[in-house]
C-alpha atoms as a PDB file:
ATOM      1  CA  UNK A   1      46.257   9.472 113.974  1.00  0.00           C
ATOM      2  CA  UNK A   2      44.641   8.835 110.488  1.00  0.00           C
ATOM      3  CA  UNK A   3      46.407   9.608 107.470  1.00  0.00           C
ATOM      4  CA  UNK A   4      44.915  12.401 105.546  1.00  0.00           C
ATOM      5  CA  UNK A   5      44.679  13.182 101.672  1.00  0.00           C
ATOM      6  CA  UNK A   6      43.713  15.715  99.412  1.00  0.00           C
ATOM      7  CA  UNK A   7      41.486  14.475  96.799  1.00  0.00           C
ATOM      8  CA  UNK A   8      42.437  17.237  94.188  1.00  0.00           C
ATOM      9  CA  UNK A   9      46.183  15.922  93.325  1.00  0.00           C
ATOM     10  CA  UNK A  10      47.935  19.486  91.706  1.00  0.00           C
ATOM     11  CA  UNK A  11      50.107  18.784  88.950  1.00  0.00           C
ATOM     12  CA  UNK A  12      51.920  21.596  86.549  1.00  0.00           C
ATOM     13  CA  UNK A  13      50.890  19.176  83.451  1.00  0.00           C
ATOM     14  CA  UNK A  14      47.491  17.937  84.188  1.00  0.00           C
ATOM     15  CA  UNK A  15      44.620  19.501  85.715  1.00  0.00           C
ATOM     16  CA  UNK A  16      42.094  16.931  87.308  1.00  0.00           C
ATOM     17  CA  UNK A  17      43.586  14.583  88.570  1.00  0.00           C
ATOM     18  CA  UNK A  18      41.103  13.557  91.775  1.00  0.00           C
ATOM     19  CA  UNK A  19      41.148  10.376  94.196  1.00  0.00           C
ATOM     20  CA  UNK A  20      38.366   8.245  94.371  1.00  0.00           C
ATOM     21  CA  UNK A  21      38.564   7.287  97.748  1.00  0.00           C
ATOM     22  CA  UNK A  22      37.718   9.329 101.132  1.00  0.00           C
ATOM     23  CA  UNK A  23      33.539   8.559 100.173  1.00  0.00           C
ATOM     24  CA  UNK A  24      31.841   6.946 102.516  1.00  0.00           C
ATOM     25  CA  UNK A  25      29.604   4.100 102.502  1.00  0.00           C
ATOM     26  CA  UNK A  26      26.146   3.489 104.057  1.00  0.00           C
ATOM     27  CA  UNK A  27      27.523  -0.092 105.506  1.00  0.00           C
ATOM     28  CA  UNK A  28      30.421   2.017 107.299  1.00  0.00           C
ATOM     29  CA  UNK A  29      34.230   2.379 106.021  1.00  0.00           C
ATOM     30  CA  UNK A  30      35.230   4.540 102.820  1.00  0.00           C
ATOM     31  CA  UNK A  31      36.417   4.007  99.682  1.00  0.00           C
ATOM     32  CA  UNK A  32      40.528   3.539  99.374  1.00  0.00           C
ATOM     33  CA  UNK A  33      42.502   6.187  99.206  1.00  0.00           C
ATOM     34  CA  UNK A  34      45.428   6.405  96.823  1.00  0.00           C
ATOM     35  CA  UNK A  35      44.422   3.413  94.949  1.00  0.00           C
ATOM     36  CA  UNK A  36      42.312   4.461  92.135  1.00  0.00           C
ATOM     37  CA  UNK A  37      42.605   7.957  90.464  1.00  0.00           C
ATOM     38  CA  UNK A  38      41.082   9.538  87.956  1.00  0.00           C
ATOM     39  CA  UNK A  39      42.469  11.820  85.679  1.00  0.00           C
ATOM     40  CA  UNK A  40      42.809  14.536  82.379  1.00  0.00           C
ATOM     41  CA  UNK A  41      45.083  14.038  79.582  1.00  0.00           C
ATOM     42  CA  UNK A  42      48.870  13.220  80.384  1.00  0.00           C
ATOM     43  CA  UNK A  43      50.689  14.004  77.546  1.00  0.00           C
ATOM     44  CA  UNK A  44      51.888  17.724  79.174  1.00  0.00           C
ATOM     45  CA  UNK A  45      53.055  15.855  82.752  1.00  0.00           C
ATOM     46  CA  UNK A  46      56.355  17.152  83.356  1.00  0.00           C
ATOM     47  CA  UNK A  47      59.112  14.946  84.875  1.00  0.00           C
ATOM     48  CA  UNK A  48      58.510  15.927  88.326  1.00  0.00           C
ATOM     49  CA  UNK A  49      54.569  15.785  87.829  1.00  0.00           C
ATOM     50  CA  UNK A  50      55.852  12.020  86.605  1.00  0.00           C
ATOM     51  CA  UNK A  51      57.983  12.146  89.754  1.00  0.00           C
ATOM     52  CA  UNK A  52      55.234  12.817  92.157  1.00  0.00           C
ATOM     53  CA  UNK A  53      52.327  10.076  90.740  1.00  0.00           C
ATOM     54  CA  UNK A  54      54.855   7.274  90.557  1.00  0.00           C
ATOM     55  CA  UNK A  55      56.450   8.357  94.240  1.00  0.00           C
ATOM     56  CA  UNK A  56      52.245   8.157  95.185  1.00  0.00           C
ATOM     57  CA  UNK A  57      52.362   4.480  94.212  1.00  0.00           C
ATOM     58  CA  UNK A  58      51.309   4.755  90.435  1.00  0.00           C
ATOM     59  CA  UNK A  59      51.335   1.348  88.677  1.00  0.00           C
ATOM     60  CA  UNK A  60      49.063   0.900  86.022  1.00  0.00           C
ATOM     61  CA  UNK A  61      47.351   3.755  83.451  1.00  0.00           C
ATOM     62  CA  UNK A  62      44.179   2.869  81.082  1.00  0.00           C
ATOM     63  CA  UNK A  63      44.212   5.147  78.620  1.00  0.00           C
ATOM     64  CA  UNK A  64      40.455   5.753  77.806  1.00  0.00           C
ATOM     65  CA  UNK A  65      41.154   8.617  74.466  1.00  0.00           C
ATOM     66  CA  UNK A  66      40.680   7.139  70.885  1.00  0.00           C
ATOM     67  CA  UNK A  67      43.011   5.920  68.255  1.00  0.00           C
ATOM     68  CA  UNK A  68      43.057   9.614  66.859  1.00  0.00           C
ATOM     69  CA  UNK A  69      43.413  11.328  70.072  1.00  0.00           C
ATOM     70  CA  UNK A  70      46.374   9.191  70.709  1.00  0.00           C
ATOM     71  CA  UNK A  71      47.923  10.053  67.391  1.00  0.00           C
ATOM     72  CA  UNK A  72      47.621  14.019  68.578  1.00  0.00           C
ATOM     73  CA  UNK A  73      49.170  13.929  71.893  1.00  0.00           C
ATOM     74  CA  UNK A  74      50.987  10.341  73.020  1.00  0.00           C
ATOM     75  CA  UNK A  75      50.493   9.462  76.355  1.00  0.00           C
ATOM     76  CA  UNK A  76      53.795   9.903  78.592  1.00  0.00           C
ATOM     77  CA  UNK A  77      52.929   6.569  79.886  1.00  0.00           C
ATOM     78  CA  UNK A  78      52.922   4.532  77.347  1.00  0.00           C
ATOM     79  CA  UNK A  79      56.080   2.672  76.664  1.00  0.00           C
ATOM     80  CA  UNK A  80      57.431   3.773  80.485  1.00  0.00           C
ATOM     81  CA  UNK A  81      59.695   1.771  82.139  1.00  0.00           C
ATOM     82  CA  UNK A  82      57.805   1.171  85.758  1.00  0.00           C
ATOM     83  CA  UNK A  83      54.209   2.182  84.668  1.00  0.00           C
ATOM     84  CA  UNK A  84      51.867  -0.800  82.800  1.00  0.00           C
ATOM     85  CA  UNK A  85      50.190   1.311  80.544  1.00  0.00           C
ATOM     86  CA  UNK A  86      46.803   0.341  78.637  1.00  0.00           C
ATOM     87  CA  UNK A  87      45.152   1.777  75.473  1.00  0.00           C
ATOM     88  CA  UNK A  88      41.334   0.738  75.567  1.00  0.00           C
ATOM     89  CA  UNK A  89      39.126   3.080  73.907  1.00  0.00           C
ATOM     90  CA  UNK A  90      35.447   4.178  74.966  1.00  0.00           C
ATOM     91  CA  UNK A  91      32.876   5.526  72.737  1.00  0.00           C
ATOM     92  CA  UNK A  92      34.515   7.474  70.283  1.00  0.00           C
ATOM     93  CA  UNK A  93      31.244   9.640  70.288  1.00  0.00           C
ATOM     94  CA  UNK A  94      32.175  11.071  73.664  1.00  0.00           C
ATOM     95  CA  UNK A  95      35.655  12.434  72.198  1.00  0.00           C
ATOM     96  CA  UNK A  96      35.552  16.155  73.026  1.00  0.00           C
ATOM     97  CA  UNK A  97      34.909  18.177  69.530  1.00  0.00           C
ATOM     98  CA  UNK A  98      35.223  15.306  67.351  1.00  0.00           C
ATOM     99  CA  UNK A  99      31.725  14.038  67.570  1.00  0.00           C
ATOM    100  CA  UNK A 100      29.715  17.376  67.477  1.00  0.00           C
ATOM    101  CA  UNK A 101      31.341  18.909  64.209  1.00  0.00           C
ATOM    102  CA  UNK A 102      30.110  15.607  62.147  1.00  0.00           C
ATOM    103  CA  UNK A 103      26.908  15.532  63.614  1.00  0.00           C
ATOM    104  CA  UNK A 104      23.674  17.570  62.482  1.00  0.00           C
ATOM    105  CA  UNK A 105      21.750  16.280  65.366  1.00  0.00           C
ATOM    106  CA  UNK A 106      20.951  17.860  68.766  1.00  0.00           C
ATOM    107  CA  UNK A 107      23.524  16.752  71.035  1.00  0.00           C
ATOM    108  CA  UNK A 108      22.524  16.059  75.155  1.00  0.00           C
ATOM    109  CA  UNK A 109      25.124  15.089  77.030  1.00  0.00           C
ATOM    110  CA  UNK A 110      23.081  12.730  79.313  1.00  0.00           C
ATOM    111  CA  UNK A 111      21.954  10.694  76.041  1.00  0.00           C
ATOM    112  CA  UNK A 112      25.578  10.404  75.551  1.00  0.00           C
ATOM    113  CA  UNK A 113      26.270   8.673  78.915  1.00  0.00           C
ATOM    114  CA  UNK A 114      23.180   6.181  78.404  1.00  0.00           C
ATOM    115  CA  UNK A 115      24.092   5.570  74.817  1.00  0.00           C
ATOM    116  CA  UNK A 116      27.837   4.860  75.877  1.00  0.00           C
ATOM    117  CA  UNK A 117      26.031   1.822  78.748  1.00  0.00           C
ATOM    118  CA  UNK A 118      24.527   0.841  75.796  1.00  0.00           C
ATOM    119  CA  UNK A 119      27.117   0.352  73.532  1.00  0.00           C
ATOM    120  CA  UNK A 120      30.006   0.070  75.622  1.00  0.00           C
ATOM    121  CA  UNK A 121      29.925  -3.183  77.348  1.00  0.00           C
ATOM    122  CA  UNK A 122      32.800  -4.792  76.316  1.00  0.00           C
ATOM    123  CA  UNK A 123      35.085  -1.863  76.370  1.00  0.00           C
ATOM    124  CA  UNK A 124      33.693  -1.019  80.217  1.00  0.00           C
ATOM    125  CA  UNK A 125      34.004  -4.621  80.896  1.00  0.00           C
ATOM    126  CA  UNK A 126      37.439  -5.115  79.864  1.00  0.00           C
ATOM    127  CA  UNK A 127      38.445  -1.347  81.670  1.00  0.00           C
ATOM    128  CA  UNK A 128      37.110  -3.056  84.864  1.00  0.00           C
ATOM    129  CA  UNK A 129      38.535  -6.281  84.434  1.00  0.00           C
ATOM    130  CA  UNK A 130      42.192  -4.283  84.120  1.00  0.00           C
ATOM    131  CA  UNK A 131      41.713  -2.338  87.061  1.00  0.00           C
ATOM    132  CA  UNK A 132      40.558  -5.542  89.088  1.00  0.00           C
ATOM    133  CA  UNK A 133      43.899  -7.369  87.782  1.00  0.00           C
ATOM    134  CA  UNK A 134      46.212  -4.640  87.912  1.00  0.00           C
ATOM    135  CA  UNK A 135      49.011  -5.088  89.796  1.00  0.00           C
ATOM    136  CA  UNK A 136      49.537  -3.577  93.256  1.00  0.00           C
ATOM    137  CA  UNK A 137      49.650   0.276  93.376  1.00  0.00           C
ATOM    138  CA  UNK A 138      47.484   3.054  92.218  1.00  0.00           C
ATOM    139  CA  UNK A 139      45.428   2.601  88.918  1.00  0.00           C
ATOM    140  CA  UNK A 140      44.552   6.058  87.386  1.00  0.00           C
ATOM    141  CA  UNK A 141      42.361   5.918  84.415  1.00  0.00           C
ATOM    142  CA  UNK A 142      41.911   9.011  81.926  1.00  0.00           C
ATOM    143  CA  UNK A 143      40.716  10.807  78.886  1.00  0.00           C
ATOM    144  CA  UNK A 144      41.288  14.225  77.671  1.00  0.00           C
ATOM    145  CA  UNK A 145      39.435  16.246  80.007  1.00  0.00           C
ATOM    146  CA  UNK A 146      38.960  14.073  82.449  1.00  0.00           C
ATOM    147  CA  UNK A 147      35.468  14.783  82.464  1.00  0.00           C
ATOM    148  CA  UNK A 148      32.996  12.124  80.255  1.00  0.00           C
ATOM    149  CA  UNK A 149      34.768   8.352  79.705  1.00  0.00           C
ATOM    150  CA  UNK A 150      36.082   8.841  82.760  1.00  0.00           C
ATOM    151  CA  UNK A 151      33.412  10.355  84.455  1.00  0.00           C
ATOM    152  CA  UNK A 152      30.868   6.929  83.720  1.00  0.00           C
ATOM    153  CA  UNK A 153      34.167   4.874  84.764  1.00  0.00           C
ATOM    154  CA  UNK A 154      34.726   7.003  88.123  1.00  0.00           C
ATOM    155  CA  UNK A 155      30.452   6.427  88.203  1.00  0.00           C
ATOM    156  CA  UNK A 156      31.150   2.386  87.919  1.00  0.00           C
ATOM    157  CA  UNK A 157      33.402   2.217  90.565  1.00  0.00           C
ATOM    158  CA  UNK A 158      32.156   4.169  92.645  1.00  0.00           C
ATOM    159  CA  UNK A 159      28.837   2.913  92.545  1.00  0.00           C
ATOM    160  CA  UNK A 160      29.853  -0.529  92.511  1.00  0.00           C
ATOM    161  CA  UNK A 161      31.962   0.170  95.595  1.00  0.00           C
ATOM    162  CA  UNK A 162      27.980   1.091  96.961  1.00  0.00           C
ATOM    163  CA  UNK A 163      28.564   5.154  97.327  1.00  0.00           C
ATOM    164  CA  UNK A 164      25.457   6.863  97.370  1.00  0.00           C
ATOM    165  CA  UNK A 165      24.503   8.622  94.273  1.00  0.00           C
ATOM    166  CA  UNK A 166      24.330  12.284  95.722  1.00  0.00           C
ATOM    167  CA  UNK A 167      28.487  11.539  96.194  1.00  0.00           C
ATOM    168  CA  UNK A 168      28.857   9.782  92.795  1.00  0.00           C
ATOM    169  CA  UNK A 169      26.786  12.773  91.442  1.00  0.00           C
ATOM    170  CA  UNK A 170      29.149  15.917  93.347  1.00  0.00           C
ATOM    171  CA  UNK A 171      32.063  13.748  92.418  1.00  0.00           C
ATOM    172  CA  UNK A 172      31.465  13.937  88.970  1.00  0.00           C
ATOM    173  CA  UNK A 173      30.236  17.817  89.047  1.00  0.00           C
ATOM    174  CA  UNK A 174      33.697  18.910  90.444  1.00  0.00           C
ATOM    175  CA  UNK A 175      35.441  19.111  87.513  1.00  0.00           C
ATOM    176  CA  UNK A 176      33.515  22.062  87.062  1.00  0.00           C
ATOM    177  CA  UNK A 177      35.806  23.570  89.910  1.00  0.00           C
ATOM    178  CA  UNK A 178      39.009  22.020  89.672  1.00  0.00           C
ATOM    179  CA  UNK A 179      39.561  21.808  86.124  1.00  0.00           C
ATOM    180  CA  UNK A 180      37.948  25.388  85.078  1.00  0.00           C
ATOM    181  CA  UNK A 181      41.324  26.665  83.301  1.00  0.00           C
ATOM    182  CA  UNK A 182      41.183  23.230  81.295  1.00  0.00           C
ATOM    183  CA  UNK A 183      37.595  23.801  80.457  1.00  0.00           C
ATOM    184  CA  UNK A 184      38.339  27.171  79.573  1.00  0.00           C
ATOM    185  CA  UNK A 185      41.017  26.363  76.758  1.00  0.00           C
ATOM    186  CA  UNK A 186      39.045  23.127  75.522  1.00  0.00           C
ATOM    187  CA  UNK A 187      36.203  25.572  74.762  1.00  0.00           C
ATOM    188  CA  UNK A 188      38.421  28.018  73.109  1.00  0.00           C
ATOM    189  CA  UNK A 189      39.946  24.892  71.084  1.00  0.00           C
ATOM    190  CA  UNK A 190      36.097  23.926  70.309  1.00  0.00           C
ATOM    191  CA  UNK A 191      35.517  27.149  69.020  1.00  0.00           C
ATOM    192  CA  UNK A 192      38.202  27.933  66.711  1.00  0.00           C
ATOM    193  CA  UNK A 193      37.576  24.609  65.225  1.00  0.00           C
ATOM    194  CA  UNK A 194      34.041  25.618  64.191  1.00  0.00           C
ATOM    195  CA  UNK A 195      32.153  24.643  67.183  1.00  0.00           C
ATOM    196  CA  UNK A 196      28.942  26.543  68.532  1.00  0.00           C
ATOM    197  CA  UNK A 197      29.429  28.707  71.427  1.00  0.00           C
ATOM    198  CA  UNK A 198      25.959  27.027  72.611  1.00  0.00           C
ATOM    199  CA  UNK A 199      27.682  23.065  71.609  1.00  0.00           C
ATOM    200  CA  UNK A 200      30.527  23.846  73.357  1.00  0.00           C
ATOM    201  CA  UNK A 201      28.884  24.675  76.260  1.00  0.00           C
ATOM    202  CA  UNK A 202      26.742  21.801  76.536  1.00  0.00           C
ATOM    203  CA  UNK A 203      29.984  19.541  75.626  1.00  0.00           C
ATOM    204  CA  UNK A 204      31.805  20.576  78.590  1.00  0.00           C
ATOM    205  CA  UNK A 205      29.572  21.089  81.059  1.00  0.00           C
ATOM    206  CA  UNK A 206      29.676  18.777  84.385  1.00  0.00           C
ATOM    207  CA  UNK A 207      25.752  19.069  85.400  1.00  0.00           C
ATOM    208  CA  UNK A 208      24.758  16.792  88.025  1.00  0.00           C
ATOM    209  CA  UNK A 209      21.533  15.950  86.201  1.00  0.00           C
ATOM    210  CA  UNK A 210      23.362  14.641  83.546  1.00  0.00           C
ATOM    211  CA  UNK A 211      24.992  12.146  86.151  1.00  0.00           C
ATOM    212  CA  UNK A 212      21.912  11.155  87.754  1.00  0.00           C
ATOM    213  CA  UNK A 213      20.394  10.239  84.236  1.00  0.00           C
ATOM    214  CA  UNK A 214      23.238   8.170  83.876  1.00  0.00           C
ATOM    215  CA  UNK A 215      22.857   6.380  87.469  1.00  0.00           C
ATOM    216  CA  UNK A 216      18.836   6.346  86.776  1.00  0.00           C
ATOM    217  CA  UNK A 217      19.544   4.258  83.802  1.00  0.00           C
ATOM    218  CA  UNK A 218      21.688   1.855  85.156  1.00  0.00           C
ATOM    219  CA  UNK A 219      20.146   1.380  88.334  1.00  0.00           C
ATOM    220  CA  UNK A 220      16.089   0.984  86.270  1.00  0.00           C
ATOM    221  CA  UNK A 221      17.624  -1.591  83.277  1.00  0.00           C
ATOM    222  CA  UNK A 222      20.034  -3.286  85.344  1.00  0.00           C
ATOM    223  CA  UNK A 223      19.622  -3.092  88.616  1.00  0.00           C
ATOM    224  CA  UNK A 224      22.769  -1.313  89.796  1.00  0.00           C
ATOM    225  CA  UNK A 225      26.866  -2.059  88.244  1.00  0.00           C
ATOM    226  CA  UNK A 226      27.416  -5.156  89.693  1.00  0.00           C
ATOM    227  CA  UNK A 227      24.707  -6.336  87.327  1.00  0.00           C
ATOM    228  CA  UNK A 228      25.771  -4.246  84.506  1.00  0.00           C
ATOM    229  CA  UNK A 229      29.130  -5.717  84.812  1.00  0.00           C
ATOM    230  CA  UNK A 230      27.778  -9.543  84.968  1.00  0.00           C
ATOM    231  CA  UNK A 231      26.065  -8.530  81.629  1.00  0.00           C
ATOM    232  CA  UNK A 232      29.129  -7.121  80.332  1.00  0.00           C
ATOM    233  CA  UNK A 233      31.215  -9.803  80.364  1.00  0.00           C
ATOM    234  CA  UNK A 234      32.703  -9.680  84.147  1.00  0.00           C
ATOM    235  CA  UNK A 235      33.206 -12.862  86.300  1.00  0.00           C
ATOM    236  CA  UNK A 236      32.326 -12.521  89.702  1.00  0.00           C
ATOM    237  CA  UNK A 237      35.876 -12.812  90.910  1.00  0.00           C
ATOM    238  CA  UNK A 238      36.943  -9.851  89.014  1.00  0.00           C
ATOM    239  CA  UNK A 239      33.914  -7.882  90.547  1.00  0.00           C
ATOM    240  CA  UNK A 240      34.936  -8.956  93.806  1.00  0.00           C
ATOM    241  CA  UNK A 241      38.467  -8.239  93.252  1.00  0.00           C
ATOM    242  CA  UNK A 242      37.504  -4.567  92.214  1.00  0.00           C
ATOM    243  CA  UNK A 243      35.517  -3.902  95.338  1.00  0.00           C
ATOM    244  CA  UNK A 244      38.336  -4.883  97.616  1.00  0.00           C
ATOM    245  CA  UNK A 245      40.459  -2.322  95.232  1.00  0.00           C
ATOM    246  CA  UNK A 246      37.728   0.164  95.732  1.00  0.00           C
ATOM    247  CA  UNK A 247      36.547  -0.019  99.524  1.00  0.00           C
ATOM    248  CA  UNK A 248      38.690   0.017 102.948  1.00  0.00           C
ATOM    249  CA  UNK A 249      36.659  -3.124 103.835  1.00  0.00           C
ATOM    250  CA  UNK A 250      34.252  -5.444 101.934  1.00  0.00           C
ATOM    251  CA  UNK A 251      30.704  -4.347 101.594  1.00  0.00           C
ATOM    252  CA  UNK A 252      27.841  -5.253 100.097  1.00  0.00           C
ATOM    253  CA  UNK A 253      27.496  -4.011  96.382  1.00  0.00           C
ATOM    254  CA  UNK A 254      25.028  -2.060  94.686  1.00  0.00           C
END
C-alpha cells in the first residue's frame, strides 16, 4: 500500500509550510514527496517544530528574505548543527511592507512576479543550482510569508518538473487557506506601519491570475523554465539533477 502525505505540514511556529510533491504529471508519475518544501518564516519554530522537519528528512534551507529581514528575525537554521543552511536573497522589491511604503507608484502584484524573471536571474539561478546540489534529504526554501519569492520558486520547480499550470496556479493560491492567521497579522503589521488598507490587500493577496501572468510570461519570452534556467546561468546537468529531485521518475521538461 502507497505511502500517503499531507501536503499542509502543521507546525506551532510556522504556518505554510506545504510539500511540493503529490502533483501529477501529464507523462504519468508525480512529483516527490517529502523532498522539496516550501515554507513561511522560521525564526518562531519551536524545538519540537525543529524536531519534526529534521525527523521528516530536512537537510538543506535557502533562505530567500533580505539582508534586513534577516537582521529582524534570524533564521533558526542558520548556524545549526545538522541543517546546511543558505542565505540568497530575491528581489528585495517583493519584501512584504518594505517596498510599498517607499514607493509612490501603483503597485500590481503580477508586475512584481514578471519584474522579479526579469531581474532575478542570477539569484533564481543560483537558488536552483543549490537545490539541484543539495545533499540528500528534504530542501525547504522560504521567505516571510511564504507567499511571493517563494511562490515564483515553488512556480520554477514545479513547472520545470512539467506540472500543468492550473496545479502550479491552485498551488500557489492556497496560501490563501492555509496561512489565513499569518495573513491576518502581516496585514495588521502593514497597517500600523503606515500601509493602505487597499496596499495591503493587494500585497498579500494569493490570486491565481497573478500566477498565471507569471507562467504567461515565462512560457511567451522563454519558452517554459528549462529555458529560463539555461539563460540564467544553469548547466544542463544541474537542470537534470533538479528534475530527478522534483519528479518520482524522469520526464520530459517544460
Amino acid at each position: 500500500m502507497p505511502a500517503t502525505f499531507e501536503r499542509h505540514i502543521r507546525l506551532g511556529g510556522a504556518f505554510n509550510v506545504r510539500d511540493l510533491g503529490g502533483y501529477a504529471l501529464p507523462g504519468g508519475g508525480t512529483t516527490r514527496w517529502r523532498s522539496v518544501l516550501r515554507a513561511d518564516g522560521l525564526q518562531s519554530l519551536t524545538e519540537t517544530d525543529i524536531g519534526t522537519l529534521i525527523e521528516l528528512g530536512l537537510a538543506t534551507v535557502v533562505d530567500l528574505r533580505s539582508d534586513l529581514e534577516l537582521l529582524r528575525h534570524p533564521s533558526v537554521f542558520a548556524g545549526h548543527r545538522s541543517v546546511d543552511y543558505r542565505h540568497i536573497p530575491l528581489f528585495d522589491s517583493l519584501a512584504p511592507v518594505d517596498a510599498l511604503l517607499s514607493s509612490s507608484t501603483p503597485f500590481s502584484l503580477a508586475e512584481r512576479y514578471v519584474s522579479a524573471v526579469e531581474i532575478c536571474g542570477p539569484a533564481l539561478g543560483k537558488v536552483a543550482t543549490t537545490i539541484a546540489e543539495a545533499s540528500e534529504g528534504i530542501v525547504l526554501f522560504n521567505c516571510t510569508a511564504g507567499k511571493d519569492r517563494t511562490g515564483i520558486v515553488a512556480a520554477m520547480l514545479l513547472g520545470l518538473a512539467g506540472v500543468p499550470w492550473d496545479d502550479i496556479v491552485q498551488d500557489y493560491a492556497l496560501t490563501a487557506s492555509t496561512a489565513a492567521s499569518l495573513i491576518k497579522r502581516l496585514r495588521e503589521a502593514a497597517l500600523l506601519r503606515g500601509l493602505s488598507a487597499e496596499a495591503a490587500a493587494i500585497l498579500l493577496a494569493s490570486e491565481p491570475e497573478t500566477m498565471r501572468v507569471f507562467l504567461g510570461h515565462v512560457a511567451d519570452r522563454y519558452g517554459g523554465f528549462s529555458q529560463y534556467l539555461s539563460w540564467a546561468g544553469v548547466s544542463d546537468g544541474h537542470i537534470d539533477r533538479l528534475v530527478e529531485r522534483l519528479v518520482s521518475r524522469q520526464v520530459e521538461i517544460a
